[in-house]
N, C-alpha and C. Protein backbone atom coordinates (compact mmCIF):
# COMPACT_ATOMS: atom_id res chain seq x y z
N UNK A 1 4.10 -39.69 -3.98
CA UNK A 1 5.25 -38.81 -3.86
C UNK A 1 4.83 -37.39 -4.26
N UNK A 2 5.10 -36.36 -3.31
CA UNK A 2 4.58 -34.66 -3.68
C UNK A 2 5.30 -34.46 -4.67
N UNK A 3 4.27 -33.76 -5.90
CA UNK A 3 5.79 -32.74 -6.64
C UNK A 3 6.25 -31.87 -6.36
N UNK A 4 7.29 -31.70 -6.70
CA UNK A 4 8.68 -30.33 -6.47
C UNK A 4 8.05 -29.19 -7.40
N UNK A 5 8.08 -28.26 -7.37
CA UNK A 5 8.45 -27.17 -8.16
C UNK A 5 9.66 -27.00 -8.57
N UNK A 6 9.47 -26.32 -9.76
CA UNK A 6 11.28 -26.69 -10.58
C UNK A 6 12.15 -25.65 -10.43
N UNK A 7 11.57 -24.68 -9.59
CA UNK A 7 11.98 -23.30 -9.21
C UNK A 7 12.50 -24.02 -7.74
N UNK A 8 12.35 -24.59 -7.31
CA UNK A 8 12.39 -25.35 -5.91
C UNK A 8 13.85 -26.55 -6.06
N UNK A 9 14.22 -27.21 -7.23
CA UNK A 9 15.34 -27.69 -7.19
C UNK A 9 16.77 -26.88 -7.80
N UNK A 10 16.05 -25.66 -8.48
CA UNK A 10 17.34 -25.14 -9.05
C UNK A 10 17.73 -23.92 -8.19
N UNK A 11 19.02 -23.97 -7.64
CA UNK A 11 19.53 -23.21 -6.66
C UNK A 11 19.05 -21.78 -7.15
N UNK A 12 19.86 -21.38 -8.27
CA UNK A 12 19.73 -19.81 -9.52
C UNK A 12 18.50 -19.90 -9.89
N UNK A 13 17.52 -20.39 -9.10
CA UNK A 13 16.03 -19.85 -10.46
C UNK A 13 16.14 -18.90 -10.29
N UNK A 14 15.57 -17.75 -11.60
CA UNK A 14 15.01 -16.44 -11.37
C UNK A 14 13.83 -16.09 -10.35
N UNK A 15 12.78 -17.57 -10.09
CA UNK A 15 11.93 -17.67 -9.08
C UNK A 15 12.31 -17.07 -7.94
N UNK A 16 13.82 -17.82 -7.51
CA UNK A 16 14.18 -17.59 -6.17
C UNK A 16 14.88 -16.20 -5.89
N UNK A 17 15.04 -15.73 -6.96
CA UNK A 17 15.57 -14.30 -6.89
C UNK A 17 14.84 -12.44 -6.94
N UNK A 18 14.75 -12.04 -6.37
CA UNK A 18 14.26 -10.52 -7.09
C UNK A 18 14.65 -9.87 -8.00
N UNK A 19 13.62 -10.32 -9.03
CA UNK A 19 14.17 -9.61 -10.59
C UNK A 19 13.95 -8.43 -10.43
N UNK A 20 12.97 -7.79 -9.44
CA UNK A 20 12.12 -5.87 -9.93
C UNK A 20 12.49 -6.13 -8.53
N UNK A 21 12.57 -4.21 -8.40
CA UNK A 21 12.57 -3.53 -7.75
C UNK A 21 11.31 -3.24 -7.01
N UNK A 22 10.37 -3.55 -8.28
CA UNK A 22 8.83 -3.04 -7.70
C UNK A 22 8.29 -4.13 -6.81
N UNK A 23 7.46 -3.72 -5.72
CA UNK A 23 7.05 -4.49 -5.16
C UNK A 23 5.01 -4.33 -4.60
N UNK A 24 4.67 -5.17 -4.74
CA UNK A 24 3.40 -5.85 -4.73
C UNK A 24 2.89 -4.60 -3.01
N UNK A 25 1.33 -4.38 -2.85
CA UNK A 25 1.38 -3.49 -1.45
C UNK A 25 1.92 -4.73 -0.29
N UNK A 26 1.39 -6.02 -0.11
CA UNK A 26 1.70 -6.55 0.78
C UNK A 26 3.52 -6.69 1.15
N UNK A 27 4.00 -6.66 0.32
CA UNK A 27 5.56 -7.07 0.66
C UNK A 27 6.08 -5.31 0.83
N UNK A 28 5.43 -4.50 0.37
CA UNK A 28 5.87 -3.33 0.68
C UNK A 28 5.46 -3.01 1.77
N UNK A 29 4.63 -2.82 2.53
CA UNK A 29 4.09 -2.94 4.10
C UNK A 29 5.23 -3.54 4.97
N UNK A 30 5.27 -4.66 4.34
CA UNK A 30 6.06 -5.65 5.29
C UNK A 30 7.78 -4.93 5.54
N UNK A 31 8.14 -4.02 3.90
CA UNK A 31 9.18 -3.80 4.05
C UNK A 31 9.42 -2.33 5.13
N UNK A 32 8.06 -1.64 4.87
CA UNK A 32 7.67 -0.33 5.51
C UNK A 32 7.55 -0.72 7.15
N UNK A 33 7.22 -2.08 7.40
CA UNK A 33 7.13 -1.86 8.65
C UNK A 33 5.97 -1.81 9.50
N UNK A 34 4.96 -1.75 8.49
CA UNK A 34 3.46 -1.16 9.03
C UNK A 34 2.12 -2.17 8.48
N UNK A 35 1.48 -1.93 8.77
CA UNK A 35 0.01 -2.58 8.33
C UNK A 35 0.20 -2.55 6.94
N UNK A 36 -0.94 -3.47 6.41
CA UNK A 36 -1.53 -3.02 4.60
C UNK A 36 -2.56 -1.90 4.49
N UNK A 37 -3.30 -1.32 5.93
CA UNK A 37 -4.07 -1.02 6.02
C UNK A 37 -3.61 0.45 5.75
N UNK A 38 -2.37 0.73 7.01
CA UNK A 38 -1.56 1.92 7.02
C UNK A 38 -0.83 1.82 5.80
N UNK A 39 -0.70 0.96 4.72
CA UNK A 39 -0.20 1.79 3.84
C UNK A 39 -1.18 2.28 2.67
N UNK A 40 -1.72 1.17 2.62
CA UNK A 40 -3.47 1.55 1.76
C UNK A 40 -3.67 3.10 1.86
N UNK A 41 -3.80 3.80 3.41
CA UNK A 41 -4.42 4.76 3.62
C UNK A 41 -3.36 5.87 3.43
N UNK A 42 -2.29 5.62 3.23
CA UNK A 42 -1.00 6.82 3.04
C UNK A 42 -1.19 6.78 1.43
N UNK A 43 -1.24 5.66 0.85
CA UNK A 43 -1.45 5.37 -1.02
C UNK A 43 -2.22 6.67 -1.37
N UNK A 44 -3.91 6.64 -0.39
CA UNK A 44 -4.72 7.00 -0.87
C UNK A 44 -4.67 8.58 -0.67
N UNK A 45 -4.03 8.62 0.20
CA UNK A 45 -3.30 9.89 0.54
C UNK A 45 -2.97 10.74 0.34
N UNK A 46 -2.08 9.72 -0.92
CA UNK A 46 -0.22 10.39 -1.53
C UNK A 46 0.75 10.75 -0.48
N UNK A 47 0.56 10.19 0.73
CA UNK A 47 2.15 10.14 1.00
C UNK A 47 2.90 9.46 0.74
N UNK A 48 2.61 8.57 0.37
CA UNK A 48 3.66 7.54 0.69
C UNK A 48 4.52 7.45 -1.46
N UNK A 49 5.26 7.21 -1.75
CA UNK A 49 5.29 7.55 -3.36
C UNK A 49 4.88 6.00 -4.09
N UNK A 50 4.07 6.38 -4.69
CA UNK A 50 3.82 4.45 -5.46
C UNK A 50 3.44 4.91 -6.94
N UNK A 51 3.25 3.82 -7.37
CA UNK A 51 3.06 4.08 -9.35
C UNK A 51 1.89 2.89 -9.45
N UNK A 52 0.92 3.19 -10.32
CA UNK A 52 -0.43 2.79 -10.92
C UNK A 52 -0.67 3.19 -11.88
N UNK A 53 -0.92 1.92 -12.59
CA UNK A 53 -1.48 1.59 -13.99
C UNK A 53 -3.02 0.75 -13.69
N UNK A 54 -3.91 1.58 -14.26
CA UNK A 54 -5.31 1.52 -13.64
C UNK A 54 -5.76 0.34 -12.17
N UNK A 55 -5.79 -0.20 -12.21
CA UNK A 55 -6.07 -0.50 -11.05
C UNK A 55 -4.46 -1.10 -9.94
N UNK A 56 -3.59 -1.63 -10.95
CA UNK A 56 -2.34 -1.93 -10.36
C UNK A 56 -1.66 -0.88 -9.58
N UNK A 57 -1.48 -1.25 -8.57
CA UNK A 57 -0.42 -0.49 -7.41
C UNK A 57 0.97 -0.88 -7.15
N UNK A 58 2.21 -0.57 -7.50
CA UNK A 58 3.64 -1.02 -7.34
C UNK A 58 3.87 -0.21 -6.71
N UNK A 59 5.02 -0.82 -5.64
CA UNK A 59 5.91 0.43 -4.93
C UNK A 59 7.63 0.27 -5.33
N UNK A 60 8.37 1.17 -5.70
CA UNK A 60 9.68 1.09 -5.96
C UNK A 60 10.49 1.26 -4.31
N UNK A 61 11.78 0.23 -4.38
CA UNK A 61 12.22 0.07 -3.52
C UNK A 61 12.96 1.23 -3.11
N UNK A 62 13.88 1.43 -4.42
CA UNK A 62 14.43 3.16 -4.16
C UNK A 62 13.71 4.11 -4.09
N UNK A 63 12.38 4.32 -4.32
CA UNK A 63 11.65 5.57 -3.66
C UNK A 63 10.99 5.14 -2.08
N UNK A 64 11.14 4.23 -1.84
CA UNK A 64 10.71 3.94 -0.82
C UNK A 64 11.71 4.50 0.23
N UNK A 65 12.95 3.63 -0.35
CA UNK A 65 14.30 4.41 0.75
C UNK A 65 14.40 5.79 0.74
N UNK A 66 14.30 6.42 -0.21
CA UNK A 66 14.26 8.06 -0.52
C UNK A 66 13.09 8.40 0.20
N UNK A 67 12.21 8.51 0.56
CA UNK A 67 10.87 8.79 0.74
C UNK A 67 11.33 8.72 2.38
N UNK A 68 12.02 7.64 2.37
CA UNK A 68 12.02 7.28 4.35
C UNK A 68 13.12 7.83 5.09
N UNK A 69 14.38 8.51 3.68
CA UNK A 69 15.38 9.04 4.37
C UNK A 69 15.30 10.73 4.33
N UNK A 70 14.19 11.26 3.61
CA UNK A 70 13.86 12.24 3.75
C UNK A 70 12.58 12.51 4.81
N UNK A 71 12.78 11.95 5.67
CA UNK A 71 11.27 12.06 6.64
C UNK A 71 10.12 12.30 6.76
N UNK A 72 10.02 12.98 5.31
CA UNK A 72 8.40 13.27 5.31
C UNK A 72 8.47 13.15 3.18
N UNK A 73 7.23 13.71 2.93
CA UNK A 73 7.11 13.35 1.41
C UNK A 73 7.01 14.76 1.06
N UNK A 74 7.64 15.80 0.39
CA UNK A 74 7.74 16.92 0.35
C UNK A 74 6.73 17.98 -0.39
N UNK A 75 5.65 16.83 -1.26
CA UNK A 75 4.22 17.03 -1.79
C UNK A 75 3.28 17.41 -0.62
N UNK A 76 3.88 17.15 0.69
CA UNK A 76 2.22 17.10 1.53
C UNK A 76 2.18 18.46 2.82
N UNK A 77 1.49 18.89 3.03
CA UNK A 77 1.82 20.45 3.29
C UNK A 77 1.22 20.06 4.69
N UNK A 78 1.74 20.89 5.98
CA UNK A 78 1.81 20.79 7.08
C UNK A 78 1.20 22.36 7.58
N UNK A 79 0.82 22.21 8.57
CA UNK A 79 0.38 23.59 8.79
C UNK A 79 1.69 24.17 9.66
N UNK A 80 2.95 23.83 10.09
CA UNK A 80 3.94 24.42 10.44
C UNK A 80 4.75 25.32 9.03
N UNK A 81 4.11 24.57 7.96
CA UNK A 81 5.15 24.88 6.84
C UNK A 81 4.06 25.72 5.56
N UNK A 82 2.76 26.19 6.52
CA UNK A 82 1.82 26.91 5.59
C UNK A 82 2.36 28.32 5.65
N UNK A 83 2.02 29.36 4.81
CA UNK A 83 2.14 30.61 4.62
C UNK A 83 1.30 31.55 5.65
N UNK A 84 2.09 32.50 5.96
CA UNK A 84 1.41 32.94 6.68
C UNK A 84 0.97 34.60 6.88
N UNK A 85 -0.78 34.33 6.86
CA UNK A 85 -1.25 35.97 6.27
C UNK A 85 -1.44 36.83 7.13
């Protein structure tokens, strides 16, 4: 007989629920829409907004929405929006 996981018979586990906001790069991709690859390379970037603690990478869900309802990331400079000498 397989065992169950005990997160697996109780309807309310915290398992089955999203405790954080923060999310792992793969499930943030997935939520972005795009590769791990494309987001890897926006991380490395800084477009895209994420938080790291030495090697750990989290992405917050509300900067994510903020980040996507403002269309661009307002740190990253465009040559339409450079100064001009």
């Amino acid at each position: 007989m397989p065992h169950k996981k005990l997160s697996d018979a109780l309807p309310n586990s915290s398992a089955n629920q999203d405790p954080t906001p923060w999310m792992k790069p793969v499930p943030a991709a997935d939520y972005l829409g795009v590769s791990l690859k494309t987001l890897r390379n926006w991380t490395s970037a800084r477009y895209v907004p994420f938080a790291k603690r030495g090697r750990v990478v989290r992405y917050h869900r509300a900067q994510l929405d903020a980040w996507l309802s403002r269309g661009a990331c307002p740190g990253r400079a465009t040559l339409a929006n450079a100064p001009r000498t």
